[in-house]
N, C-alpha and C. Protein backbone atom coordinates (compact mmCIF):
# COMPACT_ATOMS: atom_id res chain seq x y z
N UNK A 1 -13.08 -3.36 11.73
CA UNK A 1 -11.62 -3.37 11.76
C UNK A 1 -11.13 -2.50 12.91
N UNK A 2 -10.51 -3.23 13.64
CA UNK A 2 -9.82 -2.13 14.56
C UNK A 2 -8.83 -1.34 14.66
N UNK A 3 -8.54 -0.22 14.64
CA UNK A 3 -7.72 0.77 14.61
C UNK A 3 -6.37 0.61 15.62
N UNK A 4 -5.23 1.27 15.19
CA UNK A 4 -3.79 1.35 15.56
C UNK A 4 -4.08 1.45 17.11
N UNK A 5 -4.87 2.40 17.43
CA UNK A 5 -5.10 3.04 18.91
C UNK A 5 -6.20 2.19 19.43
N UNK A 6 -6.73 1.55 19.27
CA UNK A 6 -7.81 0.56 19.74
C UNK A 6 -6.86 -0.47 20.23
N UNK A 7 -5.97 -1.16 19.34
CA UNK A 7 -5.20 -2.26 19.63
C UNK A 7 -4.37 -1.72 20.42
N UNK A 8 -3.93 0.01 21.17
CA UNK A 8 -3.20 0.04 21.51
C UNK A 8 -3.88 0.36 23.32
N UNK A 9 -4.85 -0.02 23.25
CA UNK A 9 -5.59 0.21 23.92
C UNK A 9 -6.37 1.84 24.24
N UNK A 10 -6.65 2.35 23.01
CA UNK A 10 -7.14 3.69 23.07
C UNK A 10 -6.85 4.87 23.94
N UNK A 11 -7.48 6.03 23.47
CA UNK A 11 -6.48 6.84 24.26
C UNK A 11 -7.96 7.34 25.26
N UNK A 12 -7.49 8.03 26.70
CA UNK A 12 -8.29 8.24 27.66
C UNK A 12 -9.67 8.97 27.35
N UNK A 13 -10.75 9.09 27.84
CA UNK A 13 -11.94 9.62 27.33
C UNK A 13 -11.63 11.30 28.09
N UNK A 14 -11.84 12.24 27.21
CA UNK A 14 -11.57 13.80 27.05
C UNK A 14 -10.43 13.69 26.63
N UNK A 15 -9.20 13.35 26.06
CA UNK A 15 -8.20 14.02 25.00
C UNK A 15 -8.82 13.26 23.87
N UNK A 16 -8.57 14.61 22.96
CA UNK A 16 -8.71 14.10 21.15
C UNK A 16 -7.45 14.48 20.46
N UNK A 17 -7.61 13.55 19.45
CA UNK A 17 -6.65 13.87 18.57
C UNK A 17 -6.73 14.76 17.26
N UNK A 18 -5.99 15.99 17.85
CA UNK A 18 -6.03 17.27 16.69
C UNK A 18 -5.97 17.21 15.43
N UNK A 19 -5.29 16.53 14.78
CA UNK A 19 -5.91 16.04 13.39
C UNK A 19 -7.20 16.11 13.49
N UNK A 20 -7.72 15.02 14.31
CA UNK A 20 -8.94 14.90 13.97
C UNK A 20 -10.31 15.63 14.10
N UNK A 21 -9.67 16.80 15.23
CA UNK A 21 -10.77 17.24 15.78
C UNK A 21 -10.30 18.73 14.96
N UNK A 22 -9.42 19.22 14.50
CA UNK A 22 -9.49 19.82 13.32
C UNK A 22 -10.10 19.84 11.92
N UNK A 23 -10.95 18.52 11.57
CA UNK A 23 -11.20 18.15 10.43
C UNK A 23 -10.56 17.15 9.82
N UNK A 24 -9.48 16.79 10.27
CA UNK A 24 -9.27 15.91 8.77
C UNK A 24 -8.44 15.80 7.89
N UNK A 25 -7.90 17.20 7.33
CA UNK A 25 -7.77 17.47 6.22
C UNK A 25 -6.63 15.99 5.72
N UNK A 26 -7.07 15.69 4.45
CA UNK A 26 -6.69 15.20 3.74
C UNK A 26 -5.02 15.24 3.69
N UNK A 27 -4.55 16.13 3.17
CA UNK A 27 -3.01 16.55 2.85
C UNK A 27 -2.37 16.48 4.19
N UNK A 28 -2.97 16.41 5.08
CA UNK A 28 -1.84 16.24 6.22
C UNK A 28 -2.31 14.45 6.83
N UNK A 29 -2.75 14.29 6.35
CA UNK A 29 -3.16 12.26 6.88
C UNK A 29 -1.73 12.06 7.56
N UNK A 30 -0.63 12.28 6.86
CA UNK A 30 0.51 11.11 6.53
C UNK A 30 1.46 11.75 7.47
N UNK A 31 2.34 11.71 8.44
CA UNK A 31 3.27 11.99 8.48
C UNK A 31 4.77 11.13 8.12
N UNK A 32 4.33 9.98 7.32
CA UNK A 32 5.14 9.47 7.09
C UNK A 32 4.70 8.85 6.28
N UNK A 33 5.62 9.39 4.89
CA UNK A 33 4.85 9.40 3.35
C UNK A 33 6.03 9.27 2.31
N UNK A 34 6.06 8.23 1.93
CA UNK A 34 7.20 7.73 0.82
C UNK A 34 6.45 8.13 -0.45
N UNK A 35 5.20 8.29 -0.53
CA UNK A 35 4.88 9.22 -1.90
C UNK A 35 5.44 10.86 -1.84
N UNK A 36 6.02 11.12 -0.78
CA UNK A 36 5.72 12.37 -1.03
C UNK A 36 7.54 13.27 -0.52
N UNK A 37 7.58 12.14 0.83
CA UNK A 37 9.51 12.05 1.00
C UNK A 37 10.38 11.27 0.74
N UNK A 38 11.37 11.83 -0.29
CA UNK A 38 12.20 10.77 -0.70
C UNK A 38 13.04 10.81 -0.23
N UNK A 39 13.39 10.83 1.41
CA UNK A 39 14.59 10.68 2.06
C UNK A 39 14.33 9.31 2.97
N UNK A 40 13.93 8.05 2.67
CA UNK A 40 14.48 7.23 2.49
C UNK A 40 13.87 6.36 0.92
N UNK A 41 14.55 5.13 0.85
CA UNK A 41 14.83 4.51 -0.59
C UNK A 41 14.09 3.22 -0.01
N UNK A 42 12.85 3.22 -0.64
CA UNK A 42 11.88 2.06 -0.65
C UNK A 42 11.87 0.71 -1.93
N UNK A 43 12.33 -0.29 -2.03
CA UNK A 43 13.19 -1.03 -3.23
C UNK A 43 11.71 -1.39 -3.79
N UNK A 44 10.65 -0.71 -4.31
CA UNK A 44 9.21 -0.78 -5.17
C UNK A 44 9.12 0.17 -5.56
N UNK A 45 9.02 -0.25 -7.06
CA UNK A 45 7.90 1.16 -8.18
C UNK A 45 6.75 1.21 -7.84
N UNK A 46 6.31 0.29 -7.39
CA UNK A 46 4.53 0.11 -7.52
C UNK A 46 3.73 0.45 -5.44
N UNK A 47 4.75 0.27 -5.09
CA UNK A 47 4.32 0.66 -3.63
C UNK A 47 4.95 1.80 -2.60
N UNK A 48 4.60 2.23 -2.34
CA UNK A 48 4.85 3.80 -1.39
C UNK A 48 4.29 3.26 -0.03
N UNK A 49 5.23 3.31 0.82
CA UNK A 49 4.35 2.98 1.99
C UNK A 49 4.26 4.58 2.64
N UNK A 50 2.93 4.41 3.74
CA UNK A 50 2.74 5.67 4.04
C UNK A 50 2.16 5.31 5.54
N UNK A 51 2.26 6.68 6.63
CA UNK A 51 1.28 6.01 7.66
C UNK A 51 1.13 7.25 8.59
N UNK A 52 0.26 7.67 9.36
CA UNK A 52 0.33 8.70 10.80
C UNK A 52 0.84 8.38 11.79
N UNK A 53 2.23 8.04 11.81
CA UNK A 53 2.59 7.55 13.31
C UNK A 53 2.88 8.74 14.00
N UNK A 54 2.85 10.25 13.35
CA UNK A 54 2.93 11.09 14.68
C UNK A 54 1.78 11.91 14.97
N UNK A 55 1.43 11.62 16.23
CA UNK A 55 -0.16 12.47 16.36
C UNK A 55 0.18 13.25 18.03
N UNK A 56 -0.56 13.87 17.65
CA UNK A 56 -0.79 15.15 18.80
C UNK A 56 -1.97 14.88 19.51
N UNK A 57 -1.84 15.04 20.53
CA UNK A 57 -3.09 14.94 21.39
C UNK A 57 -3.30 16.21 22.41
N UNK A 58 -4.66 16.61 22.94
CA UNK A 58 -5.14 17.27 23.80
C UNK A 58 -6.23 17.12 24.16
N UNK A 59 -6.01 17.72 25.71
CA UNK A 59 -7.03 17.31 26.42
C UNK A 59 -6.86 19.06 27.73
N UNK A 60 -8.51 19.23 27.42
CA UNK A 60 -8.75 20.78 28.10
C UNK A 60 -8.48 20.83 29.65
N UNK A 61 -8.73 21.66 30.15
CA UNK A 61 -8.30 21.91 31.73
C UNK A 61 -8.99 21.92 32.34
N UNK A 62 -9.36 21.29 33.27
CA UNK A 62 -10.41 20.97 34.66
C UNK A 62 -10.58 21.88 34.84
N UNK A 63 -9.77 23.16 35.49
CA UNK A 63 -10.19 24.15 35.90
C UNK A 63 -11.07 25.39 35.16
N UNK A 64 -11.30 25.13 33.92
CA UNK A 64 -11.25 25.92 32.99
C UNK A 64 -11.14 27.41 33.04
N UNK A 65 -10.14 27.96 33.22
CA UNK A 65 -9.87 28.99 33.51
C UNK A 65 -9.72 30.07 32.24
N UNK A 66 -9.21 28.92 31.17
CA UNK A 66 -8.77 29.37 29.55
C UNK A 66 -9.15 28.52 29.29
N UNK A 67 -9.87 28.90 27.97
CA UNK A 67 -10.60 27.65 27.10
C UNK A 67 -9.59 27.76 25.65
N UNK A 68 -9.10 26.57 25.62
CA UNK A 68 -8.48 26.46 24.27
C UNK A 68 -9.08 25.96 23.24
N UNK A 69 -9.16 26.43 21.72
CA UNK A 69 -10.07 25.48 20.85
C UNK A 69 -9.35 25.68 19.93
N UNK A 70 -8.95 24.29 19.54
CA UNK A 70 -8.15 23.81 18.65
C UNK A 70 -8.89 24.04 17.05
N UNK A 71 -8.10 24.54 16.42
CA UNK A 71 -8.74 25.46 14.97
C UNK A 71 -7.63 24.96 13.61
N UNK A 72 -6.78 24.46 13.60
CA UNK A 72 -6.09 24.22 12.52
C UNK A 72 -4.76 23.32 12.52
N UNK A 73 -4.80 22.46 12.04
CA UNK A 73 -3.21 21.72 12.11
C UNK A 73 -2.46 21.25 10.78
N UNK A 74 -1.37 21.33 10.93
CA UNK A 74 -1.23 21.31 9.52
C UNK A 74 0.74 20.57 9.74
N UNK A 75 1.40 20.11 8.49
CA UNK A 75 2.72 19.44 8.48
C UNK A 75 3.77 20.84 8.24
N UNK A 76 4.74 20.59 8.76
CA UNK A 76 6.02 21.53 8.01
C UNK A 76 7.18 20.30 8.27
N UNK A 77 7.84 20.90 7.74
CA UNK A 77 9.19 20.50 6.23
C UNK A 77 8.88 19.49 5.48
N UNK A 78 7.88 19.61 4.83
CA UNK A 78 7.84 19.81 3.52
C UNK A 78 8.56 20.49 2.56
N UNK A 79 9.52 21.13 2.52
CA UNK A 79 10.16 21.56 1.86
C UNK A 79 11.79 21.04 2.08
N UNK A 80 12.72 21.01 0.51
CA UNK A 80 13.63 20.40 0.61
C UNK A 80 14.84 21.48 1.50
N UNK A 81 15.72 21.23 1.87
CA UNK A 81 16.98 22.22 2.19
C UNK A 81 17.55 22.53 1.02
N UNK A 82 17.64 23.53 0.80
CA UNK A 82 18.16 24.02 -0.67
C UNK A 82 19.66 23.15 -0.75
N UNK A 83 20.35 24.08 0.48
CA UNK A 83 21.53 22.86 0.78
C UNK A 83 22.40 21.83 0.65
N UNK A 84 21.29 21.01 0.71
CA UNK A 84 21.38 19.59 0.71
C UNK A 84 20.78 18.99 -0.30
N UNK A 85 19.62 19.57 -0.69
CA UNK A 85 18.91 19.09 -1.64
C UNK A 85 17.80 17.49 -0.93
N UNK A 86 17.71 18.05 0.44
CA UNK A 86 16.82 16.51 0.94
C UNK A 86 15.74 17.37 2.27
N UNK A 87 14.93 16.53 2.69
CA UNK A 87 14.55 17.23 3.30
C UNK A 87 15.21 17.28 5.11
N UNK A 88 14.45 17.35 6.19
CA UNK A 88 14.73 17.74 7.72
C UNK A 88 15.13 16.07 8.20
N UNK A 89 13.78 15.45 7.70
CA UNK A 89 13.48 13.85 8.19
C UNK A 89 12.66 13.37 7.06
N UNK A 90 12.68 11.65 7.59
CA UNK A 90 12.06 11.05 6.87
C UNK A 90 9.89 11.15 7.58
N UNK A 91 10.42 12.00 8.66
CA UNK A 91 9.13 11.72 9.04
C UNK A 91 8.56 13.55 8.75
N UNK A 92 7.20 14.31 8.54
CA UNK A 92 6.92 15.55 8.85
C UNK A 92 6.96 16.22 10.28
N UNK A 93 6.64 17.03 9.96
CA UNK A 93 6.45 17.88 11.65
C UNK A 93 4.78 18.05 11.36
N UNK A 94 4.99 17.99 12.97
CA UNK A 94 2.99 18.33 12.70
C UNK A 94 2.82 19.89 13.50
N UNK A 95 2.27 20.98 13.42
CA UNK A 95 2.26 22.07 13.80
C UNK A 95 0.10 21.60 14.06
N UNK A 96 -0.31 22.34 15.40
CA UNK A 96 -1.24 22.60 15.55
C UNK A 96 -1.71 23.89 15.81
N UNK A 97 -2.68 24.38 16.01
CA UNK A 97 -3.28 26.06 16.18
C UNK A 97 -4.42 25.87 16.71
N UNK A 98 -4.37 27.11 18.15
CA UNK A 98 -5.32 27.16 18.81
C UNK A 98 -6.10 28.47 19.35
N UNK A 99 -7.48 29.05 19.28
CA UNK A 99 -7.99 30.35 19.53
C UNK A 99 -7.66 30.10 21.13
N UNK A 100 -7.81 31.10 21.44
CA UNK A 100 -7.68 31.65 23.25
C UNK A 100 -9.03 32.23 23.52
């Protein structure tokens, strides 16, 4: 089966994608997750659509002068606005982390 980025004609050889080269983790798959944000109104009980359409990419420096190594990435707002009572967007933020 071919992947979103395959059909999109893949991305260049030396950048990866920090999700991935972080691990993985599970809880951040989605940045766009109707199980999990209800700021928009999907007309199904039985289906949640969900998907990663926002990804981060990097790619290190020829010169290598500073070596960056990507160590952790993770979503924010997740949380509602007290406010408002909804959240930022219908989509997450993706935050990445890197040692020096």
């Amino acid at each position: 089966m071919q992947t979103d980025l395959q059909k999109a004609g893949d991305i260049p050889s030396g950048i990866v994608d920090l999700w991935i080269e972080t691990g993985k983790r599970k809880e951040c798959a989605y940045t766009w997750d109707m199980n999990r944000n209800t700021n928009v109104y999907y007309p199904s009980n039985n289906y949640r659509p969900r998907a990663r359409f926002d990804r981060l990419y990097y790619r290190s420096s020829k010169q290598n002068i500073m070596q960056f190594k990507p160590v952790y990435f993770e979503l924010e707002g997740l949380e509602k606005l007290p406010s408002i009572k909804r959240f930022c967007s219908d989509h997450w933020a993706i935050q990445a982390y890197f040692d020096i």
